[in-house]
Protein backbone atom coordinates (compact mmCIF):
# COMPACT_ATOMS: atom_id res chain seq x y z
CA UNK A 1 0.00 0.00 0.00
CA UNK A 2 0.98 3.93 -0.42
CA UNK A 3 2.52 4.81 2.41
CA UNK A 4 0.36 8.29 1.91
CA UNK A 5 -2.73 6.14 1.70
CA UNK A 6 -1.71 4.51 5.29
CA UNK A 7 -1.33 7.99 6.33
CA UNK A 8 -4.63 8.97 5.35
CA UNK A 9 -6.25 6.09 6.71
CA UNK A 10 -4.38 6.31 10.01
CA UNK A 11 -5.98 9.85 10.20
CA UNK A 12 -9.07 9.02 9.65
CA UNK A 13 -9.01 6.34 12.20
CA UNK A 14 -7.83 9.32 14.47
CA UNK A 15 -10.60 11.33 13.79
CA UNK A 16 -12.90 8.72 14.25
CA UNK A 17 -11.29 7.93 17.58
CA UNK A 18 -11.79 11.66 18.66
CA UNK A 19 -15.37 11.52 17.57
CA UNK A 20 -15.97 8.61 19.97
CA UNK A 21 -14.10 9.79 22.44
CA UNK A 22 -16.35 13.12 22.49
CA UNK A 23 -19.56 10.94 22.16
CA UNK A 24 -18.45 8.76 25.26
CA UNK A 25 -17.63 11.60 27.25
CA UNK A 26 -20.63 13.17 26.81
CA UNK A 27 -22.57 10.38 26.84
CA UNK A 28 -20.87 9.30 30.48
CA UNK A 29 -21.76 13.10 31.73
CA UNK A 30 -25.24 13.29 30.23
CA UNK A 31 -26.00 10.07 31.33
CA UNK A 32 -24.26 10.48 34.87
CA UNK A 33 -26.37 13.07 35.80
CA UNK A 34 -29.57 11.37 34.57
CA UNK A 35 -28.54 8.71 37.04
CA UNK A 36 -27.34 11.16 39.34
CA UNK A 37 -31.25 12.91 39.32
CA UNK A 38 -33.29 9.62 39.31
CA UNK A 39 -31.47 8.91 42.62
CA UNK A 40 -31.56 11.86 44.39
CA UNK A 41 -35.85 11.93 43.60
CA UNK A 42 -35.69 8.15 45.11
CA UNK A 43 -33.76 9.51 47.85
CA UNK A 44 -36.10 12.58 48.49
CA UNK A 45 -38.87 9.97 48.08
CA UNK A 46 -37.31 7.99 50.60
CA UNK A 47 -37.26 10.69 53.07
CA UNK A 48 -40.99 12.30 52.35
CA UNK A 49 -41.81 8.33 53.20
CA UNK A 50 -39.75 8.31 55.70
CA UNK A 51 -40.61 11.77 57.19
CA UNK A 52 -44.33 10.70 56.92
CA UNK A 53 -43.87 7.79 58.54
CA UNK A 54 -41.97 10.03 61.69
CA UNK A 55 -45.65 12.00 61.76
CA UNK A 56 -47.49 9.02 61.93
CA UNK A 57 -45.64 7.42 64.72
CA UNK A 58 -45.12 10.46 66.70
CA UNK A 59 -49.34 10.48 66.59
CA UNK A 60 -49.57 7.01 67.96
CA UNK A 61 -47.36 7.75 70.90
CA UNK A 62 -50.51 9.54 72.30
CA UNK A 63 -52.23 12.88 72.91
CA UNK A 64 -50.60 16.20 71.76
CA UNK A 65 -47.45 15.79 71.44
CA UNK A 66 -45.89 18.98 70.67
CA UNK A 67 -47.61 20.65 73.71
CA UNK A 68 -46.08 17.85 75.75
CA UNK A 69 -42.91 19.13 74.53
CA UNK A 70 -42.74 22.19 75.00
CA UNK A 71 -43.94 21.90 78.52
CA UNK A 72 -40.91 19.30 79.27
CA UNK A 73 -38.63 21.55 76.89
CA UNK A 74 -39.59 25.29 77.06
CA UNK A 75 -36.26 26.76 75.03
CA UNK A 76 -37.28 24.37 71.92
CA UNK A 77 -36.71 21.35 70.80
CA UNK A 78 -35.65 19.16 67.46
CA UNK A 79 -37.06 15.37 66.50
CA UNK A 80 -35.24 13.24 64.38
CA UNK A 81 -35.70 9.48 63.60
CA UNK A 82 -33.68 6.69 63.00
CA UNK A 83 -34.70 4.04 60.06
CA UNK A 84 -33.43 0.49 60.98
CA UNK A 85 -35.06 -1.36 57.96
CA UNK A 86 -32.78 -0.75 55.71
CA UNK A 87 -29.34 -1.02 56.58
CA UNK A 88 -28.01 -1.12 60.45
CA UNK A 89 -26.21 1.99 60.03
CA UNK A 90 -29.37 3.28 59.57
CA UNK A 91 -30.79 6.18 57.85
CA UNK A 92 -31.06 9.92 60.03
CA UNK A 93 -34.05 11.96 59.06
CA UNK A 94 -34.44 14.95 61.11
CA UNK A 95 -37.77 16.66 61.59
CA UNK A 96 -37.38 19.95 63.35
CA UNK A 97 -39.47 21.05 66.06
CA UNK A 98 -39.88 24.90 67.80
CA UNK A 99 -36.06 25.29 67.95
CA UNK A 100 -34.08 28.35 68.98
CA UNK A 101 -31.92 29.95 66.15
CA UNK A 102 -28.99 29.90 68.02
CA UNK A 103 -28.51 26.21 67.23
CA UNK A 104 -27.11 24.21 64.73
CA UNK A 105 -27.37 20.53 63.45
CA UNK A 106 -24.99 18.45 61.70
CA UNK A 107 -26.87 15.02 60.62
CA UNK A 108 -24.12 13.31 58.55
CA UNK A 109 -22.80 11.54 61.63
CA UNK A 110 -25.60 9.71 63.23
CA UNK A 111 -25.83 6.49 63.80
CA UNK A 112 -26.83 3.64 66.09
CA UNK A 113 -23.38 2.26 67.50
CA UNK A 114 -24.95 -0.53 69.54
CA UNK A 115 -28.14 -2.22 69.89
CA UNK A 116 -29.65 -4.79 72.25
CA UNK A 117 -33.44 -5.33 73.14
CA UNK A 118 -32.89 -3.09 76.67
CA UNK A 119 -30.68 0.04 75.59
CA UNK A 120 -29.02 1.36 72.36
CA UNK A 121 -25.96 3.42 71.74
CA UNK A 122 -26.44 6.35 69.44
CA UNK A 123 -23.59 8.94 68.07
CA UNK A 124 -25.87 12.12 68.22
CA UNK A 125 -25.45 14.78 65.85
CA UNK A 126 -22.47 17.27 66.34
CA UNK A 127 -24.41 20.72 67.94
CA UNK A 128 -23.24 23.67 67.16
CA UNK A 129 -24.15 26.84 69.73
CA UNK A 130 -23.83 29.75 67.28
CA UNK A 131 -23.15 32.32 69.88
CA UNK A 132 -19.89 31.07 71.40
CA UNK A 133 -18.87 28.75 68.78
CA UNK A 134 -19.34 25.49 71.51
CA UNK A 135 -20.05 22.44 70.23
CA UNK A 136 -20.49 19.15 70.93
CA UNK A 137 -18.99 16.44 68.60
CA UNK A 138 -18.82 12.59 68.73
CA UNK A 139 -21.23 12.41 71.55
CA UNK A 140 -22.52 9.12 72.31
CA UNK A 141 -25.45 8.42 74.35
CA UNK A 142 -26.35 5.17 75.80
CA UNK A 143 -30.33 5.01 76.31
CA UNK A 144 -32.90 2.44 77.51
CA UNK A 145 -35.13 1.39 75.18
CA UNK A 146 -38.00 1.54 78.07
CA UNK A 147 -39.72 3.59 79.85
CA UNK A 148 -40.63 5.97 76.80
CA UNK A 149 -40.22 9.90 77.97
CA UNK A 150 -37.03 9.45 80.31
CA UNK A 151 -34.25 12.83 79.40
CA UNK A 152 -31.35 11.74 79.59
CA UNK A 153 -28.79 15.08 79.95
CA UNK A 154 -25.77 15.84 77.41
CA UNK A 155 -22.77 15.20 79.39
CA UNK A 156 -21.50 17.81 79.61
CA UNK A 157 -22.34 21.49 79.00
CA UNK A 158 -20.08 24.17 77.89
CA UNK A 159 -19.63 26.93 80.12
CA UNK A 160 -21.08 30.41 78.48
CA UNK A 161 -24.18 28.30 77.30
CA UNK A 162 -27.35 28.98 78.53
CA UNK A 163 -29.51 25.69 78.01
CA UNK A 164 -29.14 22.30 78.83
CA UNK A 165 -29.16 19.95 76.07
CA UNK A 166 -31.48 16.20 76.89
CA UNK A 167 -32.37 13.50 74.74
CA UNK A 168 -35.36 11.37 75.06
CA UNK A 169 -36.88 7.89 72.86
CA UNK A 170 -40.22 8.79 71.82
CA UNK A 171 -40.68 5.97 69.96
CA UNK A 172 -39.37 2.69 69.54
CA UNK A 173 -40.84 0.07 66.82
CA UNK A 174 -37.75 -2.31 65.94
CA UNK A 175 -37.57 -0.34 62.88
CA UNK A 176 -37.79 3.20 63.81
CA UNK A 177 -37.13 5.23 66.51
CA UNK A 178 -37.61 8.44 67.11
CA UNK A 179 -36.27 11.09 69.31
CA UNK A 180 -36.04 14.39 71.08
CA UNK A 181 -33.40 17.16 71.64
CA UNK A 182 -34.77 19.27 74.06
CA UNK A 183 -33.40 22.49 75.59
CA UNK A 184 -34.37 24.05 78.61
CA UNK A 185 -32.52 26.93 80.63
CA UNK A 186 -29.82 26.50 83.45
């Protein structure tokens, strides 16, 4: 063969290779955040589900809840559940009550360390007081899983804060619980 013919033919196979090359590139980006979207609406699915399902067994526990609350915690207070079902590192979904603003709430930590059918161990959110920069991270709580409505007190409190943090089991159904973070003043 002419070695300008192999030349040609070697650039055309280059150009064709570039073409692909685009095409799979953009297909792997188009495509990835197709994937990336249908996931995230399962996901937000998930937690509407999951968020309903917090409402619904925060009604069963009984009679108004959120005036119960707010008697026990008068500075505010924030729910959040834990979903067992699917995994035992478990999924967080927080539901926020009447909190104060000076507060904040980092969920990507939580988890159930330890569980047993008469107490769990839960790593609690890190807590951030806004005001003095104080917070609490990699605080583990061990809780009974009976009576329902026992606080159980942060362990410590940072001096300069004003409320006491407690956490409480509202609910416990083998594949959810639910909690409280209540605050009341010193």
């Amino acid at each position: 063969m002419n070695p300008g013919t192999l030349q040609t033919v070697c650039q055309i196979l280059f150009a064709v290779g570039i073409i692909v090359t685009g095409l799979a590139g953009f297909g792997s980006y188009y495509y990835g955040k197709k994937a990336t979207a249908i996931e995230s609406k399962k996901l937000q699915q998930k937690q509407q589900t999951t968020i309903s399902k917090l409402d619904e067994l925060l009604e069963s526990t009984g009679s108004d809840n959120k005036t119960k609350l707010l008697e026990k915690y008068p500075a505010g207070y924030v729910l959040f559940g834990v979903d067992l079902s699917t995994t035992f590192s478990s999924t967080t979904f927080p539901r926020e009550g009447d909190l104060l603003a000076e507060y904040e709430f980092d969920w990507s930590n939580v988890k159930i360390k330890e569980l047993t059918s008469n107490s769990l161990t839960i790593l609690m959110p890190n807590i951030r007081y806004k005001p003095l920069n104080a917070q609490f991270i990699g605080t583990y709580m061990r809780i009974p899983r009976r009576p329902y409505g026992k606080a159980y007190s942060y362990p410590v409190k940072p001096k300069g804060t004003l409320h006491r943090i407690f956490v409480e089991l509202l609910k416990d159904n083998k594949q959810q619980l639910i909690f409280a973070i209540g605050f009341r003043k010193d």
